[in-house]
N, C-alpha and C. Protein backbone atom coordinates (compact mmCIF):
# COMPACT_ATOMS: atom_id res chain seq x y z
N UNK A 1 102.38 36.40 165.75
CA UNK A 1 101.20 35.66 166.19
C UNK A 1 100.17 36.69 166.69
N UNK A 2 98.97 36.27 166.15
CA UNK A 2 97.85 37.51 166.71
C UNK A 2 97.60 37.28 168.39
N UNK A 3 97.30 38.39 168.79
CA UNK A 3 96.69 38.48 170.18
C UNK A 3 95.48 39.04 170.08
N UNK A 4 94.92 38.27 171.49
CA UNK A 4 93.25 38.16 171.57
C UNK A 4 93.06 38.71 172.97
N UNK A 5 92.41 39.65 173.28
CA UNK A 5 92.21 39.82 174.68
C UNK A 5 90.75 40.47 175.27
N UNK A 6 90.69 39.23 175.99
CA UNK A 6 88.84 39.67 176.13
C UNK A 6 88.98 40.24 177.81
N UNK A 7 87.83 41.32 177.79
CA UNK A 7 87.85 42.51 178.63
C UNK A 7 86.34 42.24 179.34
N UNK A 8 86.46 42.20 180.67
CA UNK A 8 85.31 42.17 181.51
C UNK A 8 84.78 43.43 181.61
N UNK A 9 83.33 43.83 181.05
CA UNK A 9 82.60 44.89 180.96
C UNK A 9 81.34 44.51 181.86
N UNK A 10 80.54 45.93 182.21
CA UNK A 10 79.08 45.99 182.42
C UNK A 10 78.53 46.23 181.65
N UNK A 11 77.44 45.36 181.10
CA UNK A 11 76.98 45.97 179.53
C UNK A 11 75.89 44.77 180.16
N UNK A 12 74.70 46.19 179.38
CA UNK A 12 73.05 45.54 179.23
C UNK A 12 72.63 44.83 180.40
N UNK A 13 72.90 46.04 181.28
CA UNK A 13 72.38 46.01 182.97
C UNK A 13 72.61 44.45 183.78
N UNK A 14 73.92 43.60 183.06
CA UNK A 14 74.88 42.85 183.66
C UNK A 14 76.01 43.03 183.55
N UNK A 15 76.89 41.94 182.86
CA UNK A 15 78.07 41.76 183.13
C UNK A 15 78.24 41.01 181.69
N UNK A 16 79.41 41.31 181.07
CA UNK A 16 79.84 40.26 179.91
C UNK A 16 81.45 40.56 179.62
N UNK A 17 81.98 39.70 178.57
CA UNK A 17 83.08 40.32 178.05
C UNK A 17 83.15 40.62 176.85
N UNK A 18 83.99 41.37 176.09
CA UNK A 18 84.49 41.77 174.94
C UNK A 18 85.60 41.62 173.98
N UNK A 19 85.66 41.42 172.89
CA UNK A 19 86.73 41.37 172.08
C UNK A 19 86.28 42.05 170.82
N UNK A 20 87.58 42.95 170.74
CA UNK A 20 87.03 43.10 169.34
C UNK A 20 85.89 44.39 169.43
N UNK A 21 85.44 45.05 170.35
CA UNK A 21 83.95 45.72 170.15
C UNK A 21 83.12 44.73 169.99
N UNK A 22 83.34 43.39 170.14
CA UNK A 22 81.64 42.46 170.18
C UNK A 22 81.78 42.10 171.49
N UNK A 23 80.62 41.98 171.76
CA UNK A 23 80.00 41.61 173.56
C UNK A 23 79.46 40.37 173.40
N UNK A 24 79.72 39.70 174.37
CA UNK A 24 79.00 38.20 174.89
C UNK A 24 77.92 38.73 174.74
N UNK A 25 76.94 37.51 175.34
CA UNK A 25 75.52 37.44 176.27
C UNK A 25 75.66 38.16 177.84
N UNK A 26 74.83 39.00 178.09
CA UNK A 26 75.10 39.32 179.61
C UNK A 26 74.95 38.34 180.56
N UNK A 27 75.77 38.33 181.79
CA UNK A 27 76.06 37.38 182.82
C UNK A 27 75.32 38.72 184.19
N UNK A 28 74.70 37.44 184.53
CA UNK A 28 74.03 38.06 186.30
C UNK A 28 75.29 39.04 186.94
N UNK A 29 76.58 38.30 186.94
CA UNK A 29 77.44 39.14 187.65
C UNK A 29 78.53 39.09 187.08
N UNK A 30 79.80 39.39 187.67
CA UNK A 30 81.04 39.82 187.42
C UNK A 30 81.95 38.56 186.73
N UNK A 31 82.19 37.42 188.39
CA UNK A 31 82.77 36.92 188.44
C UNK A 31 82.06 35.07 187.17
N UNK A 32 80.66 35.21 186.74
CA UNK A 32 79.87 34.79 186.13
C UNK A 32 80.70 34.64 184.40
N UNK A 33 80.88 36.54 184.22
CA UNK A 33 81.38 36.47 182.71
C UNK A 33 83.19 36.64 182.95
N UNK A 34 83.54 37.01 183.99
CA UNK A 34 85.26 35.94 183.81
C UNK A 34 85.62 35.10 184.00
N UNK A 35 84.68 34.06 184.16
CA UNK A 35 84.44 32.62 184.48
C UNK A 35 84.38 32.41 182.79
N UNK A 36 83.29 32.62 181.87
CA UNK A 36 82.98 32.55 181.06
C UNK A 36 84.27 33.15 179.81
N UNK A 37 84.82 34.48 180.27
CA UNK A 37 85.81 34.81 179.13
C UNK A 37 87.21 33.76 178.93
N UNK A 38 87.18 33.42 180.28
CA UNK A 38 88.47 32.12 180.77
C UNK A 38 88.29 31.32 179.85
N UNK A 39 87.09 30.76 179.92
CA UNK A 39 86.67 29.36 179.22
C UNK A 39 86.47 29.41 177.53
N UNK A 40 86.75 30.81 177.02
CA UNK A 40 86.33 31.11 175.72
C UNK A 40 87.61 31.39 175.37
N UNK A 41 88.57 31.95 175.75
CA UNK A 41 89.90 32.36 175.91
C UNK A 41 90.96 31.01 175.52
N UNK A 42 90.83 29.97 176.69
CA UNK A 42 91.43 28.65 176.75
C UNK A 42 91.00 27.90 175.12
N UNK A 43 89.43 28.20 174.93
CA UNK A 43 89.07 27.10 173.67
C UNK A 43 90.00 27.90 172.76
N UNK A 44 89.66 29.17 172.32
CA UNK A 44 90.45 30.05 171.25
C UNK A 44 91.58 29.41 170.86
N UNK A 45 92.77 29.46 171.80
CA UNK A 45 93.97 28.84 172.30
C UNK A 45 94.26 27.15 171.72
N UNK A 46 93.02 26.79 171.92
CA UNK A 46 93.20 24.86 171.10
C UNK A 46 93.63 24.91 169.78
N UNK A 47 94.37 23.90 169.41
CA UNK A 47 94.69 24.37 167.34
C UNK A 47 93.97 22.83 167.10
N UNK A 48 93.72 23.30 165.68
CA UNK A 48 92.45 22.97 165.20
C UNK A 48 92.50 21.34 163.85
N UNK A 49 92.33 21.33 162.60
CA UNK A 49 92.59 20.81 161.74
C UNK A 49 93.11 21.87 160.99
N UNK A 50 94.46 21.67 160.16
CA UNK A 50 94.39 22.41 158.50
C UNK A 50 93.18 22.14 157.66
N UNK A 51 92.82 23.12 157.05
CA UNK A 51 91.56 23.11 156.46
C UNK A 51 91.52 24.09 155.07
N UNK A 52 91.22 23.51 153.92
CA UNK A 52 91.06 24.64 153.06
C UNK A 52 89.64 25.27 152.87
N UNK A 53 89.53 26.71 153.35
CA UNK A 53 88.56 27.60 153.45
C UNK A 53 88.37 28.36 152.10
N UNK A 54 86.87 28.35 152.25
CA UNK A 54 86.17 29.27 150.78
C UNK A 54 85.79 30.71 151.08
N UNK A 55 85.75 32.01 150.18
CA UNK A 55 84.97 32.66 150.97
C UNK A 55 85.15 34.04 149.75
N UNK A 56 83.91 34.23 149.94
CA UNK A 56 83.80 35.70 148.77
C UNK A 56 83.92 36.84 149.19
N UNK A 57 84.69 37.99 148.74
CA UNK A 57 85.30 38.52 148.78
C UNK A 57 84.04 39.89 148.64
N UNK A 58 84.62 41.07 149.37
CA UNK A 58 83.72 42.49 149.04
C UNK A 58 83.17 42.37 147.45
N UNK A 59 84.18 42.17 146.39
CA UNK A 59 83.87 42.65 144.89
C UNK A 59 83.36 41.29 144.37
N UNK A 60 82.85 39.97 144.88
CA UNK A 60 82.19 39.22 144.73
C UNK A 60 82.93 38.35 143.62
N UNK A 61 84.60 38.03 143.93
CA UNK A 61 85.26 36.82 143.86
C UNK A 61 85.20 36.06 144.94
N UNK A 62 85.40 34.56 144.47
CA UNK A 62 85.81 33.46 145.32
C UNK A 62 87.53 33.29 145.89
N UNK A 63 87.36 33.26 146.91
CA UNK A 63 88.94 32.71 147.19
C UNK A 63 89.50 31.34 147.64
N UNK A 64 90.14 30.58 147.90
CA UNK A 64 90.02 29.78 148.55
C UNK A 64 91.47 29.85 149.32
N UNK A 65 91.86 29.30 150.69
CA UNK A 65 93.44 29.41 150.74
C UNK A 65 93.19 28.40 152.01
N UNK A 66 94.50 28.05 152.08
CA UNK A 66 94.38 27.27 153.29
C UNK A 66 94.73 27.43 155.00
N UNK A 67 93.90 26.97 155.56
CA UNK A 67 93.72 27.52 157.05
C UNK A 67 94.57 26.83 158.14
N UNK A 68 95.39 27.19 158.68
CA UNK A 68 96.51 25.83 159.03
C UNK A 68 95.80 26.25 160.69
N UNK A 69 95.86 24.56 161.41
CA UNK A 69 95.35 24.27 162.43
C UNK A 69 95.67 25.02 163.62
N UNK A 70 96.90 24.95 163.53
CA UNK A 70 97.78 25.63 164.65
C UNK A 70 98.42 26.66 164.61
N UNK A 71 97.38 27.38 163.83
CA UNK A 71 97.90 29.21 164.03
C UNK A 71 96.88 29.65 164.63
N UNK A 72 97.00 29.56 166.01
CA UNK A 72 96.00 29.99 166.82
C UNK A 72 96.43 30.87 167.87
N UNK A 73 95.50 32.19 167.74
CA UNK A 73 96.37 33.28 168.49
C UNK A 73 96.84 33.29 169.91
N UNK A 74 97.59 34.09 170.94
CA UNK A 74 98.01 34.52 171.94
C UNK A 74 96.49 34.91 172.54
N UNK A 75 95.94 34.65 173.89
CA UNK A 75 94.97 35.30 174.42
C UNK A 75 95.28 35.43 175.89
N UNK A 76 94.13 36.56 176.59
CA UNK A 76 94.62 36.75 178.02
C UNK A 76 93.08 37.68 178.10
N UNK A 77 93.12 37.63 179.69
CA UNK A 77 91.52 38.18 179.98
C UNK A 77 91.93 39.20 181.12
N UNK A 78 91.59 40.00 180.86
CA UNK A 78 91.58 41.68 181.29
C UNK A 78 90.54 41.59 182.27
N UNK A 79 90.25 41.38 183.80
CA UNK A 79 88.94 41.63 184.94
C UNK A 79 89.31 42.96 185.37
């Protein structure tokens, strides 16, 4: 099962979190964006519908395969 773990940073003279090398929106303060990574963390965590997904590929085939609801990763928030 994948793991997800978003990291409370200072970035762009506030506060946000991270996953991945991508950054939120900056938050006024600290406790603002681990308020915010909690709440992004928990949704992640919800499982979803099975769904069959489309999507083109670098060499510009189509794929299609199916996306099952409840493979939804492990997460945890790093302050």
């Amino acid at each position: 099962m994948p793991h997800v773990t978003y990291k409370i940073v200072e970035h762009d003279g506030g506060w946000a979190y991270t996953v991945n090398g991508v950054f939120s929106e900056p938050f006024p303060n600290r406790a603002a964006a681990l308020a915010a990574a909690r709440r992004a963390a928990a949704e992640q965590r919800v499982p979803g519908r099975t769904e069959v997904i489309e999507y083109e590929t670098e060499d510009g085939k189509w794929r299609s395969e199916t996306a099952a609801g409840n493979d939804r990763p492990e997460t945890e928030v790093e302050g």
